[in-house]
Protein backbone atom coordinates (compact mmCIF):
# COMPACT_ATOMS: atom_id res chain seq x y z
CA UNK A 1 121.07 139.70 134.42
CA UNK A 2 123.50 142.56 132.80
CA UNK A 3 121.98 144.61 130.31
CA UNK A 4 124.24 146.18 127.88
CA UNK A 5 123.44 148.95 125.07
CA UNK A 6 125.44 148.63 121.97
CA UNK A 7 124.64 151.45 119.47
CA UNK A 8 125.59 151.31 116.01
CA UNK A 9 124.76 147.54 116.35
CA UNK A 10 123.94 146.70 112.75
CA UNK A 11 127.70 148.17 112.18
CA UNK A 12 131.03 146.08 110.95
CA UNK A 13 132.16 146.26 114.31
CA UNK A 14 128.92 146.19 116.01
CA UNK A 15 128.20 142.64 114.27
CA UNK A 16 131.43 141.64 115.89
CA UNK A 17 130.80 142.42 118.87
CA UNK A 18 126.95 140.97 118.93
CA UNK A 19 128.16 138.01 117.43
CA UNK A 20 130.85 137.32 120.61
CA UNK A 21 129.50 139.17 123.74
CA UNK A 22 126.36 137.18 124.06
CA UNK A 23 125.77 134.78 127.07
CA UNK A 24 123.10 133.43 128.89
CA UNK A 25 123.42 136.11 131.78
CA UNK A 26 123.33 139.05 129.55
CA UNK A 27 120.88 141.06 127.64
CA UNK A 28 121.50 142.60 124.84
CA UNK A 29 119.71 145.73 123.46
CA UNK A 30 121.06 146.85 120.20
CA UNK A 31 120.32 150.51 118.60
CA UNK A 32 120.83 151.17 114.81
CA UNK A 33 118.67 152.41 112.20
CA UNK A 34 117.98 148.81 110.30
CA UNK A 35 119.15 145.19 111.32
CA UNK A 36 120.02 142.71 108.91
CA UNK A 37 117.61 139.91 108.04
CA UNK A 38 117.94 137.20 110.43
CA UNK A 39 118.68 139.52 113.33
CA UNK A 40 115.46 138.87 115.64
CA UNK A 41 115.10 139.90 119.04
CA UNK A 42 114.17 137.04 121.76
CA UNK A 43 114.79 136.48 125.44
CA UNK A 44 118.14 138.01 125.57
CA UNK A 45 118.09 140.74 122.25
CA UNK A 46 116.60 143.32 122.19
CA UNK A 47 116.32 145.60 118.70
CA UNK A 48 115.60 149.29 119.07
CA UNK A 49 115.44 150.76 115.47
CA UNK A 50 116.61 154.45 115.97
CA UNK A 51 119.46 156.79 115.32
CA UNK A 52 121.42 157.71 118.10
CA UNK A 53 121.86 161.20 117.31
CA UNK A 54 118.54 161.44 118.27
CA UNK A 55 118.11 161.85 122.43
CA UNK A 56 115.35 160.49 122.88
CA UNK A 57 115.31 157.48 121.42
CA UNK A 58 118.81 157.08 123.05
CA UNK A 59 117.62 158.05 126.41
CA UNK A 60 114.56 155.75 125.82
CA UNK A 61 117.17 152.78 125.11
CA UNK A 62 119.35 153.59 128.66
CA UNK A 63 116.47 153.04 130.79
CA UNK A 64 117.83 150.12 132.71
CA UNK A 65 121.09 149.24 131.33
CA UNK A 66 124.20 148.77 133.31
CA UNK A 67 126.60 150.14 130.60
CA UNK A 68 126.29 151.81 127.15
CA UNK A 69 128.73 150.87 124.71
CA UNK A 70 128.72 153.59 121.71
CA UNK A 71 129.75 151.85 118.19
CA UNK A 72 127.65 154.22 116.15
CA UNK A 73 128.71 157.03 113.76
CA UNK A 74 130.12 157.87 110.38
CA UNK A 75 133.48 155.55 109.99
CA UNK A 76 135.27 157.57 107.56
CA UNK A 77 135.87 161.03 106.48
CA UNK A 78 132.77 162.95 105.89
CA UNK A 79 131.16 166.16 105.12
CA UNK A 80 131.53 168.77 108.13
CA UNK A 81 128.09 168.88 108.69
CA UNK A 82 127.92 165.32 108.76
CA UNK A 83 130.42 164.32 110.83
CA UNK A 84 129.14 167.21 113.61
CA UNK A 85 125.96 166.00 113.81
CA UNK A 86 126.46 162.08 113.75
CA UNK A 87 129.44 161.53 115.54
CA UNK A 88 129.91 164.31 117.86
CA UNK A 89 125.99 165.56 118.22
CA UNK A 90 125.44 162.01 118.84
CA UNK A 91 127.81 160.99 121.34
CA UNK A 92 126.66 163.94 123.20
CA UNK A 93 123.21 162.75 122.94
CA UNK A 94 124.41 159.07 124.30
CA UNK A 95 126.66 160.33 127.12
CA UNK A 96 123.67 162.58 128.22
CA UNK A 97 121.16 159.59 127.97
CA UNK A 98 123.36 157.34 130.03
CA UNK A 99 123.52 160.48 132.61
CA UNK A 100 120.25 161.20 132.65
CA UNK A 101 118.94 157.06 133.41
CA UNK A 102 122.02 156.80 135.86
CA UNK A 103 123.65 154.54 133.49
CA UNK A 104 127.52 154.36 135.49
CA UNK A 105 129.82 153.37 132.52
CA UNK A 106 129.96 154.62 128.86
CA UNK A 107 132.09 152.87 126.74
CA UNK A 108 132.92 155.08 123.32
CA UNK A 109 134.66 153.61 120.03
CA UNK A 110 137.19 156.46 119.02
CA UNK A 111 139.76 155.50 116.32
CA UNK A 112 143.23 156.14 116.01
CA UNK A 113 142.71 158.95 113.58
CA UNK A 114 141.92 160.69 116.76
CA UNK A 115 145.48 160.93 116.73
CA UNK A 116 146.33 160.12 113.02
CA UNK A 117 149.18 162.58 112.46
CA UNK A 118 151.49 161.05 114.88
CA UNK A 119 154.44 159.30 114.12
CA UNK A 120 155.95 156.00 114.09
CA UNK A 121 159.26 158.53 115.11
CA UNK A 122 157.93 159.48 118.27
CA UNK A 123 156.78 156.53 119.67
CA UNK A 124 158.83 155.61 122.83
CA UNK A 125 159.99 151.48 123.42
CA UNK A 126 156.75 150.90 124.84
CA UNK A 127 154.86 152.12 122.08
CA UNK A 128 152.85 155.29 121.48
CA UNK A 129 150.48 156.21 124.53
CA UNK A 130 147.19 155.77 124.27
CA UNK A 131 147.12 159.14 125.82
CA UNK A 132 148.82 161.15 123.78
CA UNK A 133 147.31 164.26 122.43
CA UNK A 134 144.98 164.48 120.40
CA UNK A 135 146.26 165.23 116.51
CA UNK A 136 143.35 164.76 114.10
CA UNK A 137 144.24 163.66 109.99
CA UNK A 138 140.88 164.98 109.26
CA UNK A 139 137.58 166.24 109.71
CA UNK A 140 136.32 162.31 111.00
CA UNK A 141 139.23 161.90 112.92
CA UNK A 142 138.68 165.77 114.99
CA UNK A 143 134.99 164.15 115.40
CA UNK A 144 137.07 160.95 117.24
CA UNK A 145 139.00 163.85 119.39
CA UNK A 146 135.48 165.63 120.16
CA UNK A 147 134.16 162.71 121.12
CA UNK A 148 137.17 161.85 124.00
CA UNK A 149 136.82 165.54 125.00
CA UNK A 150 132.88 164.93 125.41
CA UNK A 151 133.72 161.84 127.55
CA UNK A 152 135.90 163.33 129.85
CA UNK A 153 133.71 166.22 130.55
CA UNK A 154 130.96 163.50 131.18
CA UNK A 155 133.24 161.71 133.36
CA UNK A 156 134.82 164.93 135.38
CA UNK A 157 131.09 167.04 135.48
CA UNK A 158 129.02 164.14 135.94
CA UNK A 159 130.71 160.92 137.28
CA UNK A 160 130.85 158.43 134.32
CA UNK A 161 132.87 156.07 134.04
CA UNK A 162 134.05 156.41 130.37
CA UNK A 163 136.62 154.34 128.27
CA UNK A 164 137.27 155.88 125.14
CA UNK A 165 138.83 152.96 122.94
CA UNK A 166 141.20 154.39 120.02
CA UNK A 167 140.65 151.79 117.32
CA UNK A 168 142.57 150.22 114.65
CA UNK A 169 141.93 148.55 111.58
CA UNK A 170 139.31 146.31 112.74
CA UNK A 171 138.41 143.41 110.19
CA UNK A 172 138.42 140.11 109.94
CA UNK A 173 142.26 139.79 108.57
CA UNK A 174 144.48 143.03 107.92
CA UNK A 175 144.35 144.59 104.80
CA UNK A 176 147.14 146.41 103.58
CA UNK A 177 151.29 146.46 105.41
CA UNK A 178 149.85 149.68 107.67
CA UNK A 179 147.44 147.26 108.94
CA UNK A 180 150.37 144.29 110.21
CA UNK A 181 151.16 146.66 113.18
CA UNK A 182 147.35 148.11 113.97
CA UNK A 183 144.96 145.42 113.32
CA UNK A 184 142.13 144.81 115.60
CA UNK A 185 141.11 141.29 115.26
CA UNK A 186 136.97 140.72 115.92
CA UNK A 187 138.08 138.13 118.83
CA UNK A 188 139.92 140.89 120.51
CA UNK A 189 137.47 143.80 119.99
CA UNK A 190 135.11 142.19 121.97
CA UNK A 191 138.18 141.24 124.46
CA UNK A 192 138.54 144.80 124.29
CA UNK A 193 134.40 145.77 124.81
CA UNK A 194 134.57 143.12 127.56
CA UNK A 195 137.79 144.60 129.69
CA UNK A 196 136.13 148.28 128.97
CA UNK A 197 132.44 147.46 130.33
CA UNK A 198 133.93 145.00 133.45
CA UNK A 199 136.86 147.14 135.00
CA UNK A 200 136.89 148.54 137.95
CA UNK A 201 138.62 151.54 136.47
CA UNK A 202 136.66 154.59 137.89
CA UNK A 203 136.59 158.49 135.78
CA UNK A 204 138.21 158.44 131.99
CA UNK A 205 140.04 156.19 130.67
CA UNK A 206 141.55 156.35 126.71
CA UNK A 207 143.16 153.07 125.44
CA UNK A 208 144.34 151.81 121.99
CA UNK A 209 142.48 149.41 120.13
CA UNK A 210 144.56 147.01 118.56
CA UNK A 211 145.85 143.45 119.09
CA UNK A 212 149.09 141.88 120.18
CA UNK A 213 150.47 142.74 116.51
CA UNK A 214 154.52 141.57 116.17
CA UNK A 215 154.63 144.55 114.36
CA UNK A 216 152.77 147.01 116.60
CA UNK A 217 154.17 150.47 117.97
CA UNK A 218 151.28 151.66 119.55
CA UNK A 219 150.97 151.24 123.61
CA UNK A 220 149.11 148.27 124.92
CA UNK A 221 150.04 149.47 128.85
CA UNK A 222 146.83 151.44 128.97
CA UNK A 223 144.74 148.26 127.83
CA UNK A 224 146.42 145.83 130.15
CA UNK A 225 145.58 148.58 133.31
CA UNK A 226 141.82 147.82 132.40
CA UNK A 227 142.22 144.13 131.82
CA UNK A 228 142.81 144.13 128.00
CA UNK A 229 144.95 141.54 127.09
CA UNK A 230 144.87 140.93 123.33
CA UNK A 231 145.82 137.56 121.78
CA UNK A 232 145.52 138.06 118.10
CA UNK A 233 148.59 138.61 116.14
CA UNK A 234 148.72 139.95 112.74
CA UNK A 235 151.83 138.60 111.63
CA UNK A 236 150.29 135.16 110.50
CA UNK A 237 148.90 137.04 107.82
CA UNK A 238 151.85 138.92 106.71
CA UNK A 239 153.54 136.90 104.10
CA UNK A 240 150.37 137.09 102.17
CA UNK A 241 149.71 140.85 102.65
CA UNK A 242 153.50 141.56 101.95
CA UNK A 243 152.90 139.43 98.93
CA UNK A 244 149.93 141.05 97.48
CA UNK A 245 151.54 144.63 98.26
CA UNK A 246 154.38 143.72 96.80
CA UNK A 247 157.32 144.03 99.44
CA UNK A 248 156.89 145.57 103.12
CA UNK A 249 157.09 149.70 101.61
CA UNK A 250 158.62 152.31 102.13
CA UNK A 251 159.32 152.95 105.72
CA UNK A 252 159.28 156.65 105.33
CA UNK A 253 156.05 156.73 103.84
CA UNK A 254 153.22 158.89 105.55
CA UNK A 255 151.10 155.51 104.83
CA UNK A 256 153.24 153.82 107.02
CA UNK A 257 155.08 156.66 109.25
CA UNK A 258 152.09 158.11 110.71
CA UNK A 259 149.48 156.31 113.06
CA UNK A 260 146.46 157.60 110.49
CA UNK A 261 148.36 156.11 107.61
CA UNK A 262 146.76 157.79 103.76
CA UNK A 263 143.98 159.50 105.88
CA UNK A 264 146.41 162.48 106.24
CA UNK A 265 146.10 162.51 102.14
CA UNK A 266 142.28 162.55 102.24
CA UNK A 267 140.25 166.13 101.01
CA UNK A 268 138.76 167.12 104.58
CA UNK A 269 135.44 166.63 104.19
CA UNK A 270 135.65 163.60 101.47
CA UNK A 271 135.83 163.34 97.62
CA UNK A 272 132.10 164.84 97.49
């Protein structure tokens, strides 16, 4: 039986992926600091309340796992000590768990603010690489950059095999025109999970999390080499999104122009 480690479980896209990876042949253990009623473990869940910025309640949850995938952290901008000790502290403290109990792949959730002050402009026919550098719209998104640069080390120092998965807007519909062309549907985040934990991909990997949006111009080549192959399409909500925003916008606005949309706008460190 596989045995997977999902941190940040009790999370919106933890939820997701809970609700959609489970199977008879798989265990699930899931780490986060409170469940929601109604989740109970049984033959093939596992609960583990615990933070994971906290190694040793992380490296008790690798013992025996095949793969770790790493869903928890703050999701937004953040105070600087926050964000340090959450999302980069505690990927550290996950990557050095999964080391530590042998655990061969790590699977990370980054976000595309990783990269948020790209540009639409730049982005080649194919779409923007997943690979591109790293260009941070704030303090949240340089914790997304850390926590690429952590997996790599892991991966070059001490032979993970680490996907580091630069996601969208993940909901269940798109909210807002920036979200027509980087959605995330739930269906193909765990598509996404799925490709990540079974390729055959070996050292670090970085890949785009977003579905097969008509609207899309970031890369899905670097999915499709692990086996991602989104189906979801945003477009069948547009004509209500369009209608509620009140036209498709202004294409030379920062909301829409750069791959972190508003978050560019956002006091570093949050409103307080």
């Amino acid at each position: 039986m596989q045995r997977l480690l999902i941190t940040g479980a009790n999370g919106t896209i933890g939820r997701f992926l809970v609700e959609r990876m489970a199977r008879e042949d798989r265990l699930l253990r899931l780490l986060d600091l409170g469940f929601d009623e109604g989740v109970e473990p049984g033959p093939r869940t596992e609960l583990v309340p615990g933070s994971a910025d906290e190694l040793e309640v992380v490296a008790a949850a690798c013992a025996g796992v095949d793969a770790v995938v790493h869903m928890g952290g703050i999701a937004g901008e953040a105070p600087w000590d926050d964000v340090l000790r959450v999302n980069v502290h505690g990927t550290w403290c996950v990557l050095e768990a999964a080391h530590r109990a042998g655990v061969p792949r790590v699977v990370l959730a980054s976000s595309n603010h990783a990269a948020g002050m790209h540009g639409r402009h730049e982005a080649p026919a194919g779409g923007l690489p997943a690979d591109v550098v790293a260009r941070p719209d704030t303090y949240y998104g340089w914790s997304k950059a850390a926590l690429e640069q952590l997996g790599r080390l892991y991966a070059d120092r001490c032979g993970l095999d680490v996907v580091a998965l630069r996601i969208g807007h993940c909901s269940a519909e798109p909210a807002g025109v920036r979200a027509l062309s980087n959605w995330l549907s739930p269906d193909d985040a765990a598509r996404l999970v799925e490709a990540a934990v079974a390729t055959g991909a070996r050292g670090y990997r970085q890949v785009w999390g977003i579905s097969r949006n008509t609207r899309r111009w970031l890369s899905l080549a670097e999915g499709e080499e692990i086996g991602f192959s989104p189906v979801d399409d945003a477009e069948v909500f547009a004509e209500r999104v369009l209608a509620e925003a009140g036209g498709p916008g202004d294409p030379g606005d920062p909301e829409l122009e750069l791959v972190g949309g508003d978050f560019h706008d956002e006091p570093l460190g949050g409103r307080g």
